[in-house]
N, C-alpha and C. Protein backbone atom coordinates (compact mmCIF):
# COMPACT_ATOMS: atom_id res chain seq x y z
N UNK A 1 1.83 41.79 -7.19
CA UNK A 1 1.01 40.96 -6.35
C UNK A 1 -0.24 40.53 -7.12
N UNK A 2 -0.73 39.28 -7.07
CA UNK A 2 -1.65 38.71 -7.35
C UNK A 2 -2.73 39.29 -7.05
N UNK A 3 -3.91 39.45 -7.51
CA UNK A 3 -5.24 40.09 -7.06
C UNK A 3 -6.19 38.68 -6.49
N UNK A 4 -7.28 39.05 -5.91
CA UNK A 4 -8.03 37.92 -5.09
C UNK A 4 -8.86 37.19 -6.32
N UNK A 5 -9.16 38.19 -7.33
CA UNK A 5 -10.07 37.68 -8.21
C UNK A 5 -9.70 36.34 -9.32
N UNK A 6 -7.93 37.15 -9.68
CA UNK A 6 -7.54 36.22 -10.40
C UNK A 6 -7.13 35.18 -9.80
N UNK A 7 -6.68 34.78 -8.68
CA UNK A 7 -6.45 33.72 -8.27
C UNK A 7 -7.99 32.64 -8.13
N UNK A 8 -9.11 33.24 -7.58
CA UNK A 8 -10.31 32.72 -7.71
C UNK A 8 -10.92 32.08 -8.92
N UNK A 9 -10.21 33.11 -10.33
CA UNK A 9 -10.47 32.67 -11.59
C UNK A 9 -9.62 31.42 -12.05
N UNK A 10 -8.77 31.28 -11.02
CA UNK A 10 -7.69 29.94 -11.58
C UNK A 10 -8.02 28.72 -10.72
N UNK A 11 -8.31 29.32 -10.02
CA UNK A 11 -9.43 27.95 -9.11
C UNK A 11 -10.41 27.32 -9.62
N UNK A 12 -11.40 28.18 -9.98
CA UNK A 12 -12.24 28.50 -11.01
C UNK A 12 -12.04 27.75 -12.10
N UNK A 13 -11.32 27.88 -12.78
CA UNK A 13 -10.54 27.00 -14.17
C UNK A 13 -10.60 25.93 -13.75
N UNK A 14 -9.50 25.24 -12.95
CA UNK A 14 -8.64 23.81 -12.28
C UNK A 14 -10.31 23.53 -12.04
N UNK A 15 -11.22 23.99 -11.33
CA UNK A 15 -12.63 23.36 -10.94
C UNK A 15 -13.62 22.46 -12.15
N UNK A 16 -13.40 23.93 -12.96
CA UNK A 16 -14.40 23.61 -14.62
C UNK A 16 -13.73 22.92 -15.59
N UNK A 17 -12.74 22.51 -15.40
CA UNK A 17 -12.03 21.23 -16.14
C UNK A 17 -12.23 20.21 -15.92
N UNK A 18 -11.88 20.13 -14.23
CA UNK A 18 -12.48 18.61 -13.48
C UNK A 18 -13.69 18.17 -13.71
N UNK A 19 -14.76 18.87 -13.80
CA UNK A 19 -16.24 18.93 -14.11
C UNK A 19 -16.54 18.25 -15.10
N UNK A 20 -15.47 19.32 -16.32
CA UNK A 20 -15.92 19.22 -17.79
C UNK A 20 -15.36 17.91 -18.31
N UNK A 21 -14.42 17.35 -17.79
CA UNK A 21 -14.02 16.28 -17.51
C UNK A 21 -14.72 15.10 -17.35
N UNK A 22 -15.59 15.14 -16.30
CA UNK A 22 -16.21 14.04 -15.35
C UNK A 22 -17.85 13.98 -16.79
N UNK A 23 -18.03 15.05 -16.81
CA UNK A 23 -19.29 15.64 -17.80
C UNK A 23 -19.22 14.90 -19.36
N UNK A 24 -17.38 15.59 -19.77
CA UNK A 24 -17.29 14.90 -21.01
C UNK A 24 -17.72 12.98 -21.21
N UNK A 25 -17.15 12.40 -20.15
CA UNK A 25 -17.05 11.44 -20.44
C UNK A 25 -18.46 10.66 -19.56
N UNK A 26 -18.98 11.73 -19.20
CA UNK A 26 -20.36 10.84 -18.68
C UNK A 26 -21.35 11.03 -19.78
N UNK A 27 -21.36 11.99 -20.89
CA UNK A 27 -22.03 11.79 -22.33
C UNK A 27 -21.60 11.08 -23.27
N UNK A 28 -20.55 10.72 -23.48
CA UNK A 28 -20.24 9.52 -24.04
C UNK A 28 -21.01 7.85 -23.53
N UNK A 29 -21.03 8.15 -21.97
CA UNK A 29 -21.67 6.71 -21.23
C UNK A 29 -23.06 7.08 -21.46
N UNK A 30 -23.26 8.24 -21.54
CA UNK A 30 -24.73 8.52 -21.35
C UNK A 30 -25.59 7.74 -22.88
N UNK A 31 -24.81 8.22 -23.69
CA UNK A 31 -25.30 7.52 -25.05
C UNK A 31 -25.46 6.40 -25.08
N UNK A 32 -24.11 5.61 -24.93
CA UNK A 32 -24.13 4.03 -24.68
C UNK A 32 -25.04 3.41 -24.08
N UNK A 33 -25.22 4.33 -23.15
CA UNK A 33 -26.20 3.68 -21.98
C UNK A 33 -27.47 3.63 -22.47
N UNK A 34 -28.12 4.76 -23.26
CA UNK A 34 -29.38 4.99 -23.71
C UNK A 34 -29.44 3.72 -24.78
N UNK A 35 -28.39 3.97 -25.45
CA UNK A 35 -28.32 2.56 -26.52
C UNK A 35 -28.66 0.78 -26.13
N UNK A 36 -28.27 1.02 -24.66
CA UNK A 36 -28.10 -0.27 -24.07
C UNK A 36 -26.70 -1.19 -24.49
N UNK A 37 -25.84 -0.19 -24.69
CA UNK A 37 -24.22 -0.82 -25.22
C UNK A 37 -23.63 -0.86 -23.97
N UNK A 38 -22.91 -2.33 -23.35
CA UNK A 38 -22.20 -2.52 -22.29
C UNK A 38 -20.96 -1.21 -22.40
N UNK A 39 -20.42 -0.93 -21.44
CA UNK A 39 -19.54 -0.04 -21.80
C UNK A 39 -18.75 -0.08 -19.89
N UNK A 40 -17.29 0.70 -19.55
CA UNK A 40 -16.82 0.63 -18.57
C UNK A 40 -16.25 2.30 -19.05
N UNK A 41 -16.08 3.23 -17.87
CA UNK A 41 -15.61 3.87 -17.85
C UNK A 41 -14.84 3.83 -16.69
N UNK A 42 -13.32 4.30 -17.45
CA UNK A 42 -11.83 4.26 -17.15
C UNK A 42 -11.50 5.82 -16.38
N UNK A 43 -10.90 5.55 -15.00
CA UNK A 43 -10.21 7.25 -14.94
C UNK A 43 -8.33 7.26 -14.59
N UNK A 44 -8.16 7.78 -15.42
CA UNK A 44 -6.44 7.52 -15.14
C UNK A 44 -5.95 6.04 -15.47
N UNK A 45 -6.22 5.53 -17.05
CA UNK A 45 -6.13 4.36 -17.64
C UNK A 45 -5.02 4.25 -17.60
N UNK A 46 -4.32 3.07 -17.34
CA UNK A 46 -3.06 2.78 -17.39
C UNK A 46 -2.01 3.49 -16.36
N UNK A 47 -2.70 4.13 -15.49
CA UNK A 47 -1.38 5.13 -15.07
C UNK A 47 -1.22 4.40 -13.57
N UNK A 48 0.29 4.48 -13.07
CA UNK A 48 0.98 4.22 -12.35
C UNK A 48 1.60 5.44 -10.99
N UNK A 49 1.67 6.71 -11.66
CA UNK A 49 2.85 7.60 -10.92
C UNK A 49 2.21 8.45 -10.56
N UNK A 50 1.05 7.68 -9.78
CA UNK A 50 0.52 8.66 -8.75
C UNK A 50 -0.26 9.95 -9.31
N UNK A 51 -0.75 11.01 -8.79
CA UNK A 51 -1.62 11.97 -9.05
C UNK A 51 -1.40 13.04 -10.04
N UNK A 52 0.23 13.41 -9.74
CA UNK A 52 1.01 14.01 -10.74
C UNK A 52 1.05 13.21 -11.81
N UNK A 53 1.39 12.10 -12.02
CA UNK A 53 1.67 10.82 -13.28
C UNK A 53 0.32 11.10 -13.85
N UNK A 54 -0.54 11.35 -13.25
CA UNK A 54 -1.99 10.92 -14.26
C UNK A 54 -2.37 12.28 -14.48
N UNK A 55 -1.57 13.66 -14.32
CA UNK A 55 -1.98 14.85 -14.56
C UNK A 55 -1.18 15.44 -16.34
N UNK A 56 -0.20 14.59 -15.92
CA UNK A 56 1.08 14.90 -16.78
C UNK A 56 0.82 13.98 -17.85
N UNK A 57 0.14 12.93 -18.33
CA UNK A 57 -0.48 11.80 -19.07
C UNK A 57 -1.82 12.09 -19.84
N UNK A 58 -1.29 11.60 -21.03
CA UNK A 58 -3.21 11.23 -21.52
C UNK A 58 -3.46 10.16 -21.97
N UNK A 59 -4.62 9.42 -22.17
CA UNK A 59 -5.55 10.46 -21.43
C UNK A 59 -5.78 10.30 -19.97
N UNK A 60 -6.93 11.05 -19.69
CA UNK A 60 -7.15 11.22 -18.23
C UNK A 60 -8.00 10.07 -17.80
N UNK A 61 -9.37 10.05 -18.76
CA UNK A 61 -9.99 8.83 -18.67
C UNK A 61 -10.49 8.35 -20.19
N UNK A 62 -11.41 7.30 -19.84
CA UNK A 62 -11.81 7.14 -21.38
C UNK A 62 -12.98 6.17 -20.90
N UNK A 63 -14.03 5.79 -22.11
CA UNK A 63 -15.18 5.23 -22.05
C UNK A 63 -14.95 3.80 -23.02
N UNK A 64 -15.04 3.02 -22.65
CA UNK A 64 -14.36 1.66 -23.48
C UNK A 64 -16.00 1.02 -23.60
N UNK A 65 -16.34 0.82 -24.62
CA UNK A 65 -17.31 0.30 -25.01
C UNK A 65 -17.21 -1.47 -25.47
N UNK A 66 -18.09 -2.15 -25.67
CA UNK A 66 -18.14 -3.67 -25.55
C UNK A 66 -19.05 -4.02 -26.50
N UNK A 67 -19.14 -3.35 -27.72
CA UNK A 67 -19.88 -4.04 -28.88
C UNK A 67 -20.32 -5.38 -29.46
N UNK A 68 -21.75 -5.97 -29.26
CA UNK A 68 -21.69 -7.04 -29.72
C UNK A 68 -21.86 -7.31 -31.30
N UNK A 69 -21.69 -6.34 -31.98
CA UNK A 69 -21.58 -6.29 -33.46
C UNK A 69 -22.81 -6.00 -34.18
N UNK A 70 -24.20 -6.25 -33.22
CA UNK A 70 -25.29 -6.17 -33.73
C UNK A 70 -25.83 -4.43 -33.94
N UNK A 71 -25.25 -3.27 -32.84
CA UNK A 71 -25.37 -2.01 -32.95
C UNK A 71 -25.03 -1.71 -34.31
N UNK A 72 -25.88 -0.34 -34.38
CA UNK A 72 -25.45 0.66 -35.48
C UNK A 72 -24.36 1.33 -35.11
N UNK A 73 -23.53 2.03 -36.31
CA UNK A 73 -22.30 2.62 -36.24
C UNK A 73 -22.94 3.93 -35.84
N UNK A 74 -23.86 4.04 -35.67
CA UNK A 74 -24.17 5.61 -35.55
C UNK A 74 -24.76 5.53 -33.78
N UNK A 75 -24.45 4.95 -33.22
CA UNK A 75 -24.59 5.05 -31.86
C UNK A 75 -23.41 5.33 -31.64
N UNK A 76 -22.20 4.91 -31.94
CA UNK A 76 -20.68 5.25 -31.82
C UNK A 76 -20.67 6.30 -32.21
N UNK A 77 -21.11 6.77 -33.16
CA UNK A 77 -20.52 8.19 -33.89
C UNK A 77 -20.80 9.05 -33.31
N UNK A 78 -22.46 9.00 -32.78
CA UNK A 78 -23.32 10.15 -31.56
C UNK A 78 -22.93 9.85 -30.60
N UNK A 79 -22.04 8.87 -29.63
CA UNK A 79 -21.54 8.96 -28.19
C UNK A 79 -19.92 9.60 -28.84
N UNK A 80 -19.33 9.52 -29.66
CA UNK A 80 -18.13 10.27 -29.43
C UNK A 80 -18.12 11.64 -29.53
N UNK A 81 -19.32 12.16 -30.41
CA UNK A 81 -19.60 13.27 -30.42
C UNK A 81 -20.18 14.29 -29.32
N UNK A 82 -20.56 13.62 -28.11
CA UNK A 82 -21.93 13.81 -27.52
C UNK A 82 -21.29 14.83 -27.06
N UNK A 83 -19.64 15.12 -26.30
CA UNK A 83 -19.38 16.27 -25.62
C UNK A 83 -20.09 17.50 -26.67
N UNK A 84 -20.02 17.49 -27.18
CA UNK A 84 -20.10 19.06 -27.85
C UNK A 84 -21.49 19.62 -27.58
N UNK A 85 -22.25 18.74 -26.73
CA UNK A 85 -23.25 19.29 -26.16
C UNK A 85 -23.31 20.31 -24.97
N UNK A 86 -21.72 20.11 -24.39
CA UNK A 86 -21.00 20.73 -23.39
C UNK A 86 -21.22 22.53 -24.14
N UNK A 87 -20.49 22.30 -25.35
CA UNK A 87 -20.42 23.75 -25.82
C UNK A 87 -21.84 24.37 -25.98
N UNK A 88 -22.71 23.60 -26.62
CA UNK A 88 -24.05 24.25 -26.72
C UNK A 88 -24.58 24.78 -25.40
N UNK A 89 -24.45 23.76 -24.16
CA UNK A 89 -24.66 24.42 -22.88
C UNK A 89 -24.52 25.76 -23.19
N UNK A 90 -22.56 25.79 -23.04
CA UNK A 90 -22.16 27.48 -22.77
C UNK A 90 -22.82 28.40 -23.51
N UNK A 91 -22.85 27.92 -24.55
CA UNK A 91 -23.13 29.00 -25.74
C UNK A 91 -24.91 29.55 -25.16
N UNK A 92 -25.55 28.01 -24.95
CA UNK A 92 -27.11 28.69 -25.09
C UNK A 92 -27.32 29.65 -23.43
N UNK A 93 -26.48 29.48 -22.28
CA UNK A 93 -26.38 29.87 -21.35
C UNK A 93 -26.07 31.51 -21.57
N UNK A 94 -24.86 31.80 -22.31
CA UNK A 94 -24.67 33.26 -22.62
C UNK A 94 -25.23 33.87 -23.47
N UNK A 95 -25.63 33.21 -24.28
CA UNK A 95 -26.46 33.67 -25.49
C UNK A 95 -27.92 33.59 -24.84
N UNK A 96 -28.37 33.50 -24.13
CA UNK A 96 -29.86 33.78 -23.37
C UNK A 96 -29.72 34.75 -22.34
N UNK A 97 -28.20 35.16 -21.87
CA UNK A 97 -27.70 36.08 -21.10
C UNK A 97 -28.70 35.50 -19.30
N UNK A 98 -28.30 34.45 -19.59
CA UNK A 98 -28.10 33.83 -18.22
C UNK A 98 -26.87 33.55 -17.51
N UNK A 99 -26.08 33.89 -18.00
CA UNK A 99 -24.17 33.96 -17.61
C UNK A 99 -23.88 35.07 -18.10
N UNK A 100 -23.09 36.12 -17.09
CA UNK A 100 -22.53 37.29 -17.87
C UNK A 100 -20.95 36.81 -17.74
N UNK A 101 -20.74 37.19 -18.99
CA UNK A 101 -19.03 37.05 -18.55
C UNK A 101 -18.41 38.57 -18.49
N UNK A 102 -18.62 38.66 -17.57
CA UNK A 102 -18.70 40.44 -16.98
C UNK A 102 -17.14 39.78 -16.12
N UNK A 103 -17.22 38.62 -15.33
CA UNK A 103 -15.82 38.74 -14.44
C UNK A 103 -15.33 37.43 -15.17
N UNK A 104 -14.00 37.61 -14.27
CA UNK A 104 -12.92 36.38 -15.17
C UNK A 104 -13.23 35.17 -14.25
N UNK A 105 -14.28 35.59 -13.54
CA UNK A 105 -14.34 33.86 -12.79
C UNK A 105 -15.29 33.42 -14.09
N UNK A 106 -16.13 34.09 -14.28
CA UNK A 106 -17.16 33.35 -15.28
C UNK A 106 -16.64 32.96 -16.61
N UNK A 107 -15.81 33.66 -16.96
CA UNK A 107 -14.99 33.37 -18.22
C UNK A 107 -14.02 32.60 -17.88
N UNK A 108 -13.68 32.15 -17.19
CA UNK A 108 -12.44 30.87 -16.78
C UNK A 108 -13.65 29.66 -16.78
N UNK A 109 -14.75 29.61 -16.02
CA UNK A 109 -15.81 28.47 -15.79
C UNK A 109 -15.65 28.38 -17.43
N UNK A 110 -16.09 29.19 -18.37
CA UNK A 110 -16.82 28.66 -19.52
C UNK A 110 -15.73 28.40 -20.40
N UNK A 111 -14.13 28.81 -20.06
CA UNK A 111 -13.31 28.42 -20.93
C UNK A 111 -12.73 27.20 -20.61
N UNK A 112 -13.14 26.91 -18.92
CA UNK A 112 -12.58 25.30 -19.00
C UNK A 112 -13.46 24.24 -19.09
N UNK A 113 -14.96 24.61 -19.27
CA UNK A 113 -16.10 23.52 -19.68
C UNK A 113 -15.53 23.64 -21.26
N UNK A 114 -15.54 24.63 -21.81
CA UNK A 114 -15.77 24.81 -23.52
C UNK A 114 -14.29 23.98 -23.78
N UNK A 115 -13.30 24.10 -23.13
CA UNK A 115 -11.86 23.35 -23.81
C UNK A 115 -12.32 21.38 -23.44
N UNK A 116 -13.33 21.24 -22.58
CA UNK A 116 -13.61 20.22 -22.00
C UNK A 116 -14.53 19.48 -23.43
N UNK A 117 -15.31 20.62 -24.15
CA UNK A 117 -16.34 20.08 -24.99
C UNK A 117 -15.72 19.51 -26.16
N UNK A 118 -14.76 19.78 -26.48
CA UNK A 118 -13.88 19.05 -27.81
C UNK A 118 -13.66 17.80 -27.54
N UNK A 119 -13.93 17.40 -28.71
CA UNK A 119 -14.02 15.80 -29.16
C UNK A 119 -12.34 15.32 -28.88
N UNK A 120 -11.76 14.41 -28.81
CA UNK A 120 -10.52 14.17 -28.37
C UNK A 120 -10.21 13.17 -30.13
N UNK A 121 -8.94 13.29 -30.32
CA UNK A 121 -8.86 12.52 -31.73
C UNK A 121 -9.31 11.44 -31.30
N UNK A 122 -9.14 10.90 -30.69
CA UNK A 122 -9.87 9.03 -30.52
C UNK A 122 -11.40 9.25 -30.76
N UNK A 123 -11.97 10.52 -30.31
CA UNK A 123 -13.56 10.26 -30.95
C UNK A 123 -13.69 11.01 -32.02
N UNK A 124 -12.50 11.43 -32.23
CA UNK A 124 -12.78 11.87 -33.98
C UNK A 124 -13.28 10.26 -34.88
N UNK A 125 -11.89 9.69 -34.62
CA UNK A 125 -11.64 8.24 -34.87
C UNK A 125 -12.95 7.44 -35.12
N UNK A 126 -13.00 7.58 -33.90
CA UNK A 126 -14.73 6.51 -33.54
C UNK A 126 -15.49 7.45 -34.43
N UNK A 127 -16.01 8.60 -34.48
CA UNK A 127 -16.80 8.91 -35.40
C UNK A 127 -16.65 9.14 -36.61
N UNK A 128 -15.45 8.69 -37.37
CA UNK A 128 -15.66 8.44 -39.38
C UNK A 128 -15.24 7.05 -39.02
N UNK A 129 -14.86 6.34 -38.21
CA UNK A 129 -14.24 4.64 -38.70
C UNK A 129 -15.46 3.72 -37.55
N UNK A 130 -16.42 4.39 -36.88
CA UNK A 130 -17.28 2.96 -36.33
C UNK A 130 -17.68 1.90 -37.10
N UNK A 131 -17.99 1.94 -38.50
CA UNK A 131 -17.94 0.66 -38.51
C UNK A 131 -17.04 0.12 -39.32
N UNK A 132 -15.74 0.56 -38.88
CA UNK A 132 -14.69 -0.57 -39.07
C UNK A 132 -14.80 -0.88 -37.43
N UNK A 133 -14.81 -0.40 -36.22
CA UNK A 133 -15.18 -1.12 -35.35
C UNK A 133 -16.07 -2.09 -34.85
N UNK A 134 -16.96 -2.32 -35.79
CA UNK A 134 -18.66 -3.48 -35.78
C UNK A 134 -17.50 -4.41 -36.27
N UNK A 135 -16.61 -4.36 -37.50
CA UNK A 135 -16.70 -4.82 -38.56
C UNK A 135 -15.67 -5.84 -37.79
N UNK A 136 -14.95 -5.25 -36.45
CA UNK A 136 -13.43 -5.54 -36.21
C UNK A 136 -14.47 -6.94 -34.56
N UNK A 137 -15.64 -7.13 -34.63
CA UNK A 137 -16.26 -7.48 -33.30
C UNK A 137 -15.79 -8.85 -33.57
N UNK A 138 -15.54 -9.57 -32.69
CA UNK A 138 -15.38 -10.69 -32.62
C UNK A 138 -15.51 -11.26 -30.99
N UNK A 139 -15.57 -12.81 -30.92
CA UNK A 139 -15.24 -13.28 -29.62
C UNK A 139 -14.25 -12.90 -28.95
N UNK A 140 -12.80 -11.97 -29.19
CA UNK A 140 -12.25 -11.58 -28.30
C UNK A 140 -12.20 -10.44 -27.40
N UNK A 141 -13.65 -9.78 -28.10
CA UNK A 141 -13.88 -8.76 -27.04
C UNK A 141 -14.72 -9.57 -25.44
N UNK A 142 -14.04 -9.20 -24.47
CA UNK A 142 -14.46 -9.75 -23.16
C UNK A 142 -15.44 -9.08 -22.61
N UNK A 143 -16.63 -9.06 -21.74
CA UNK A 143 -17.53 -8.28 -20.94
C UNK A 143 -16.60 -8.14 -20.10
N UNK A 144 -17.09 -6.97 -19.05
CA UNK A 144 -16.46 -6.62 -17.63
C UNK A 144 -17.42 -7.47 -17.27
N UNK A 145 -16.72 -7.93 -15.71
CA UNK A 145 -17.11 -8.71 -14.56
C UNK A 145 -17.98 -8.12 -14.00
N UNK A 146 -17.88 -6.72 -13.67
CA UNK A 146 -18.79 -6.51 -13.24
C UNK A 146 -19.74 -5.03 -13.73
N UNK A 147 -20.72 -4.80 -13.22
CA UNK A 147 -21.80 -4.03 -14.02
C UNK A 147 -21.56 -2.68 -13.60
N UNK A 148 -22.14 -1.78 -14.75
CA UNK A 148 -21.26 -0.50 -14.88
C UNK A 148 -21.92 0.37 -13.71
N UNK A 149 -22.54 -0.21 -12.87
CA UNK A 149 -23.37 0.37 -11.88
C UNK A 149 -22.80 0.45 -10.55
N UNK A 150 -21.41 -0.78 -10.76
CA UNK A 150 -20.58 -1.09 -9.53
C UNK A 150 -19.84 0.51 -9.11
């Protein structure tokens, strides 16, 4: 039989993913944004098959940026990077011993923010090749219609 705790710790998990999730990709916008780079963030890009379809798929979401060629490559490089600020959280949180990971709920929270803080290869990508992305700007990149505030 299952114990109350571990099931709480898997809740727990499924919770700090969704988070780390919503978190990862709001530091990526967060950069952009500071930059003043148009940008749209995507959740369940491309997907069709319903809730399961977009669980079973990647990615989950993504941050599509709208370069007018005039940015530095190093605003790209520091928004693809930015999750890993996620990990410093955890780290400076336990390491100041303001989080004990004494139970497995707390160690499920920090193992599904910390799996959340890794860079995904596409922002590996963006961060050694941005400016082959300046380089790639042209009139066929389109603005969104509407503002990322919608």
């Amino acid at each position: 039989m299952i114990e109350a705790n571990v099931v709480v710790a898997g809740v727990s998990l499924v919770l700090a993913v969704f988070v780390g999730l919503v978190a990862h990709e709001g530091l990526h916008a967060l950069v952009l944004r500071l930059a003043r780079v148009e940008y749209t963030v995507v959740y369940g890009p491309d997907r069709t098959g319903g809730a399961l379809g977009m669980l079973a798929s990647c990615p989950w979401a993504l941050v599509r940026p709208y370069p007018t060629g005039d940015e530095s490559p190093w605003i790209f490089r520091i928004s693809a990077l930015a999750p890993l600020a996620l990990a410093a959280l955890v780290f400076g949180l336990v390491g100041f011993d303001l989080v004990s990971l004494e139970s497995p709920v707390s160690v499920a929270v920090a193992i599904g923010i910390l799996g959340c803080s890794i860079p995904s290869p596409q922002d590996f990508s963006v961060a050694f090749y941005a400016h082959r992305l300046l380089e790639e700007v042209d009139d066929t990149f389109v603005l969104p219609t509407h503002s990322r505030a919608d």
